[in-house]
N, C-alpha and C. Protein backbone atom coordinates (compact mmCIF):
# COMPACT_ATOMS: atom_id res chain seq x y z
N UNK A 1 -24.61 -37.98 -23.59
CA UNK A 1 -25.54 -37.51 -22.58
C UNK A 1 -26.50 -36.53 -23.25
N UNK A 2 -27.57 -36.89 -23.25
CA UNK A 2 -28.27 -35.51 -23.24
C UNK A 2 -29.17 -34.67 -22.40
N UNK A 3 -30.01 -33.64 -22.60
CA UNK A 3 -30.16 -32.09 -22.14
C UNK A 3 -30.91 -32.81 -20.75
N UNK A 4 -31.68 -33.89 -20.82
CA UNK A 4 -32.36 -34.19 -19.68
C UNK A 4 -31.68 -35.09 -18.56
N UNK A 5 -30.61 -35.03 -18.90
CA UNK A 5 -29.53 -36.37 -17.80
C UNK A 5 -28.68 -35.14 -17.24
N UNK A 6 -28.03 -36.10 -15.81
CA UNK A 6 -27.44 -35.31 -15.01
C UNK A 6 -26.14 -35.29 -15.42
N UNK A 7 -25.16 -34.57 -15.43
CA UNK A 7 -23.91 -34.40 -15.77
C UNK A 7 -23.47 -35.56 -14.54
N UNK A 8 -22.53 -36.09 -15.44
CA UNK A 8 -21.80 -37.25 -14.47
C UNK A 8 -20.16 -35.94 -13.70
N UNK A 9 -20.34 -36.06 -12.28
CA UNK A 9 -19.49 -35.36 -11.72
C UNK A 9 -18.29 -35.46 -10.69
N UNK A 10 -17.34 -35.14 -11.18
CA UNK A 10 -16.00 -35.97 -9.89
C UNK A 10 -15.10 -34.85 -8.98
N UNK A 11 -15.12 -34.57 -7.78
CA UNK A 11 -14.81 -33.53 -7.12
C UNK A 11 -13.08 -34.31 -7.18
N UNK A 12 -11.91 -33.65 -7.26
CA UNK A 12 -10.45 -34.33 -6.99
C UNK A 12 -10.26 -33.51 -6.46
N UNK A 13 -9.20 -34.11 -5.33
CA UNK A 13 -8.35 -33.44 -4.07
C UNK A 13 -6.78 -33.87 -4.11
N UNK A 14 -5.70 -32.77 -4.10
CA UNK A 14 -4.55 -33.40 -4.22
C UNK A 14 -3.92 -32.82 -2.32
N UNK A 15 -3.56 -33.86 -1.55
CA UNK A 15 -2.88 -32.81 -0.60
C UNK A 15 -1.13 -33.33 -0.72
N UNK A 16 -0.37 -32.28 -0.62
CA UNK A 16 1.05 -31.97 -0.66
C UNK A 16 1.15 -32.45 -2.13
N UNK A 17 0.54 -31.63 -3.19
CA UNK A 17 1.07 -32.22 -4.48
C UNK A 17 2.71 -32.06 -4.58
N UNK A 18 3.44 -33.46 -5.71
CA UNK A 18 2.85 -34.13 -6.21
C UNK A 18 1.74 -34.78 -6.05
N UNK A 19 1.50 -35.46 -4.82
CA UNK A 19 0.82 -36.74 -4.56
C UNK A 19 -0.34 -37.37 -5.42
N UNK A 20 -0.78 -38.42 -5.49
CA UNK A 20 -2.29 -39.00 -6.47
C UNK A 20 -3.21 -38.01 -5.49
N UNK A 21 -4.22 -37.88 -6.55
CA UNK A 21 -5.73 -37.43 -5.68
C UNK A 21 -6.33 -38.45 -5.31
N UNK A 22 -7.45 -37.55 -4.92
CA UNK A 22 -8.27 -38.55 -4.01
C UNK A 22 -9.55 -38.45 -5.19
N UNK A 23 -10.33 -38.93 -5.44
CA UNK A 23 -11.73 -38.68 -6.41
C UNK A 23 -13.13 -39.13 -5.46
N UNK A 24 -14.03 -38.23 -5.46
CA UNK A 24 -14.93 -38.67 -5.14
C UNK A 24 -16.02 -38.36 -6.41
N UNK A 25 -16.75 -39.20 -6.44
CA UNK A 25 -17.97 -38.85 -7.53
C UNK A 25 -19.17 -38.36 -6.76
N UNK A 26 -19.77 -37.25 -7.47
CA UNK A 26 -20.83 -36.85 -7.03
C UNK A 26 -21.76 -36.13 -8.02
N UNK A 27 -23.23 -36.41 -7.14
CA UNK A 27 -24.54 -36.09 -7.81
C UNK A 27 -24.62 -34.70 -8.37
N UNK A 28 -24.00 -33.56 -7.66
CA UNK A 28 -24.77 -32.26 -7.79
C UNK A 28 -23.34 -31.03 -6.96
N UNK A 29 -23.81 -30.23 -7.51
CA UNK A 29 -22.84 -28.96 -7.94
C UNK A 29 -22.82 -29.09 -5.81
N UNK A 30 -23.78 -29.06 -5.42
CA UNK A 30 -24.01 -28.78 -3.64
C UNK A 30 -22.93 -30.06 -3.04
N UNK A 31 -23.36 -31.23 -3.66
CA UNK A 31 -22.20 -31.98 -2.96
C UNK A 31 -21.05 -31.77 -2.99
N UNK A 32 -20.44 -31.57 -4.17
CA UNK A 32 -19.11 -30.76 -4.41
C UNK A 32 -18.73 -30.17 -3.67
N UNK A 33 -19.66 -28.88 -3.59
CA UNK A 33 -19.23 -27.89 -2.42
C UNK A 33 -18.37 -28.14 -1.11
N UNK A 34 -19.68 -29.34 -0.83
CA UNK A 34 -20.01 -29.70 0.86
C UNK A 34 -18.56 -30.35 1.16
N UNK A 35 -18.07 -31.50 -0.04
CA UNK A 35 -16.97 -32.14 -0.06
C UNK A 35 -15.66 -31.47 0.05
N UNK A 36 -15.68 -30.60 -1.06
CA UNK A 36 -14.46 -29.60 -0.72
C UNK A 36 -14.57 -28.80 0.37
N UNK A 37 -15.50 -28.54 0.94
CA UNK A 37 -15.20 -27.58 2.17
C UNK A 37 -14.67 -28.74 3.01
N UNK A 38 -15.27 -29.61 3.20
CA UNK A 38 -14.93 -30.68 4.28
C UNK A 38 -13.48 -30.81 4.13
N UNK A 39 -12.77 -31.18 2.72
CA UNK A 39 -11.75 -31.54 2.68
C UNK A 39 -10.64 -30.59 3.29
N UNK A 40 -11.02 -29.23 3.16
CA UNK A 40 -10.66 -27.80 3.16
C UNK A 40 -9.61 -27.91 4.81
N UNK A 41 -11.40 -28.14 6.00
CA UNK A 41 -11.55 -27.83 6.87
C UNK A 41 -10.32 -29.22 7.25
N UNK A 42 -10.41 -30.41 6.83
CA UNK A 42 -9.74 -31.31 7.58
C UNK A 42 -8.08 -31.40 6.93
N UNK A 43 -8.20 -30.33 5.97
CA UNK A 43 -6.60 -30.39 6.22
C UNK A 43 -5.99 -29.35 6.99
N UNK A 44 -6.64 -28.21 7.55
CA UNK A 44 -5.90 -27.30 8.14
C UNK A 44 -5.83 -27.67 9.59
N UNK A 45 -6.30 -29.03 10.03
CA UNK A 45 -6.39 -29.47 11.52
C UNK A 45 -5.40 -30.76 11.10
N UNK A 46 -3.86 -30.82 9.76
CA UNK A 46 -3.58 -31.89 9.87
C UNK A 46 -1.82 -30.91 9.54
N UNK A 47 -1.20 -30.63 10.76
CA UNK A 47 -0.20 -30.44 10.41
C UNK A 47 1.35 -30.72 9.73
N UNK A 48 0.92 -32.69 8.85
CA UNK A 48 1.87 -32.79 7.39
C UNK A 48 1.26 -32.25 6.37
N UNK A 49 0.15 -31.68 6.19
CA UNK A 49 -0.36 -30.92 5.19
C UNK A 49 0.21 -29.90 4.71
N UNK A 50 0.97 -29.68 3.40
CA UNK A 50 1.74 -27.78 3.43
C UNK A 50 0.78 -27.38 2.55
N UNK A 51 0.43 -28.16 1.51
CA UNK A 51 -0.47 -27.51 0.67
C UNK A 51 -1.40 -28.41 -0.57
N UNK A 52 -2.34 -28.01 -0.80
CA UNK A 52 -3.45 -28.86 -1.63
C UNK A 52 -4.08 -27.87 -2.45
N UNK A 53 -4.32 -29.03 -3.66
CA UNK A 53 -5.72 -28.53 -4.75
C UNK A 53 -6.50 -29.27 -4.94
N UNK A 54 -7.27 -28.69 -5.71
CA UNK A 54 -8.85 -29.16 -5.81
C UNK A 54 -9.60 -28.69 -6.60
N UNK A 55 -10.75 -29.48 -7.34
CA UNK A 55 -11.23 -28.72 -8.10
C UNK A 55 -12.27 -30.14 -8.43
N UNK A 56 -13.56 -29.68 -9.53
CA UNK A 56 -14.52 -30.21 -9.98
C UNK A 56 -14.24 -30.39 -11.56
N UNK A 57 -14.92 -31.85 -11.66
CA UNK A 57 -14.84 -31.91 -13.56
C UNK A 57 -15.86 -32.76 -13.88
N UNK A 58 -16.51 -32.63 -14.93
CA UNK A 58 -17.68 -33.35 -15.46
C UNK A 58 -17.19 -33.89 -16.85
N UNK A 59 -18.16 -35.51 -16.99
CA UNK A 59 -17.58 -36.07 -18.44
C UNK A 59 -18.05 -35.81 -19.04
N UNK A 60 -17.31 -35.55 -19.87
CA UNK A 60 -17.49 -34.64 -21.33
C UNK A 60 -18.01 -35.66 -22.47
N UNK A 61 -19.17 -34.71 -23.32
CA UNK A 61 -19.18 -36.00 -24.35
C UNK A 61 -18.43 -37.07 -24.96
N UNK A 62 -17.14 -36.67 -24.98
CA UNK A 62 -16.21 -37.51 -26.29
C UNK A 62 -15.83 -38.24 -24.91
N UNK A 63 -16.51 -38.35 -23.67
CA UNK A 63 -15.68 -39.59 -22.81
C UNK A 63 -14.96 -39.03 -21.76
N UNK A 64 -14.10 -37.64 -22.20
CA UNK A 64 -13.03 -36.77 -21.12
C UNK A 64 -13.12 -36.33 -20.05
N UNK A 65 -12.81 -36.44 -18.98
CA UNK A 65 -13.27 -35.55 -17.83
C UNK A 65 -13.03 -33.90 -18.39
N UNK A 66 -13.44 -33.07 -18.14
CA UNK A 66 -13.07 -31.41 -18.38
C UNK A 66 -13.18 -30.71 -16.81
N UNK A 67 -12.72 -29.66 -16.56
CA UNK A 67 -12.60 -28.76 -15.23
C UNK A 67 -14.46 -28.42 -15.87
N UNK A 68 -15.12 -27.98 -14.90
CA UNK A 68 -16.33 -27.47 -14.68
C UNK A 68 -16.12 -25.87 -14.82
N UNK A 69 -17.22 -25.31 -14.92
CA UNK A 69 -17.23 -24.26 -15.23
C UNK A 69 -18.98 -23.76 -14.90
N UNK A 70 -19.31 -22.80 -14.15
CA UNK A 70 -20.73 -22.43 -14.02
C UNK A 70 -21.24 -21.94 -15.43
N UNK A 71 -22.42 -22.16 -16.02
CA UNK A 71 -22.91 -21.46 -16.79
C UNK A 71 -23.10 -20.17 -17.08
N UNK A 72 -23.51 -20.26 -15.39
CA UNK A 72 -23.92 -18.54 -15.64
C UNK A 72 -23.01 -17.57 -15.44
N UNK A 73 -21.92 -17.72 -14.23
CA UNK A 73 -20.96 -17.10 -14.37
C UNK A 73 -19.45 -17.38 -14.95
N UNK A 74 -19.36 -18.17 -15.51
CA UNK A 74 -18.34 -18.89 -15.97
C UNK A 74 -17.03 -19.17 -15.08
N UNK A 75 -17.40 -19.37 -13.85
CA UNK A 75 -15.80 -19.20 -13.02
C UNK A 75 -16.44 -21.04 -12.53
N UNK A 76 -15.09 -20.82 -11.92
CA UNK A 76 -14.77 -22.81 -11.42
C UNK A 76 -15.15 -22.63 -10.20
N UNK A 77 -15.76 -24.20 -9.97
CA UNK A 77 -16.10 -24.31 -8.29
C UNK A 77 -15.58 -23.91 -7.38
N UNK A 78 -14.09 -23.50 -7.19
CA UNK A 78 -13.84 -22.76 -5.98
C UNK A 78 -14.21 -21.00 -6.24
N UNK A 79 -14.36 -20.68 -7.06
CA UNK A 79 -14.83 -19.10 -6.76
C UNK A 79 -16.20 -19.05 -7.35
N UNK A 80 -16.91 -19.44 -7.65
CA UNK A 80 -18.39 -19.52 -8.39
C UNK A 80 -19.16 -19.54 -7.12
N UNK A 81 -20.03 -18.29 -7.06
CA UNK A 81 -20.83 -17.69 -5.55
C UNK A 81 -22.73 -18.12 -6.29
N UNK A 82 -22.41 -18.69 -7.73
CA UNK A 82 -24.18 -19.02 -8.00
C UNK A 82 -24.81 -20.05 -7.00
């Protein structure tokens, strides 16, 4: 990839880990957001839910997915306020 292409991006959701996630792919740091809040909001209205994670990762040159990380502040999509 280079400097002028969009980072290829995959929001994952685990609810009651173990369990598989769920993956959604997305365009932009905002969809992410929008997705995890959504996911957020519709598990606390689902009482077999005890507990879930989540998080954002972009592919990495050599092919890898990696956890995301803001540039500017270096924290991960759930606490990153840029």
């Amino acid at each position: 990839m280079n400097k002028t292409e969009s980072p290829i991006l995959k929001v994952w959701w685990v609810r009651n880990p173990p369990n598989n996630p769920e993956v959604y792919i997305v365009s932009s740091i905002k969809q992410a957001r929008d997705i995890l809040n959504k996911l957020t909001s519709a598990d606390l209205k689902l009482p077999h839910v005890l507990s879930n994670a989540g998080g954002l990762c972009v592919l990495g040159e050599d092919g890898e997915w990696e956890d995301w990380y803001c540039d500017t502040c270096a924290e991960d999509i759930n606490t990153c306020k840029c």
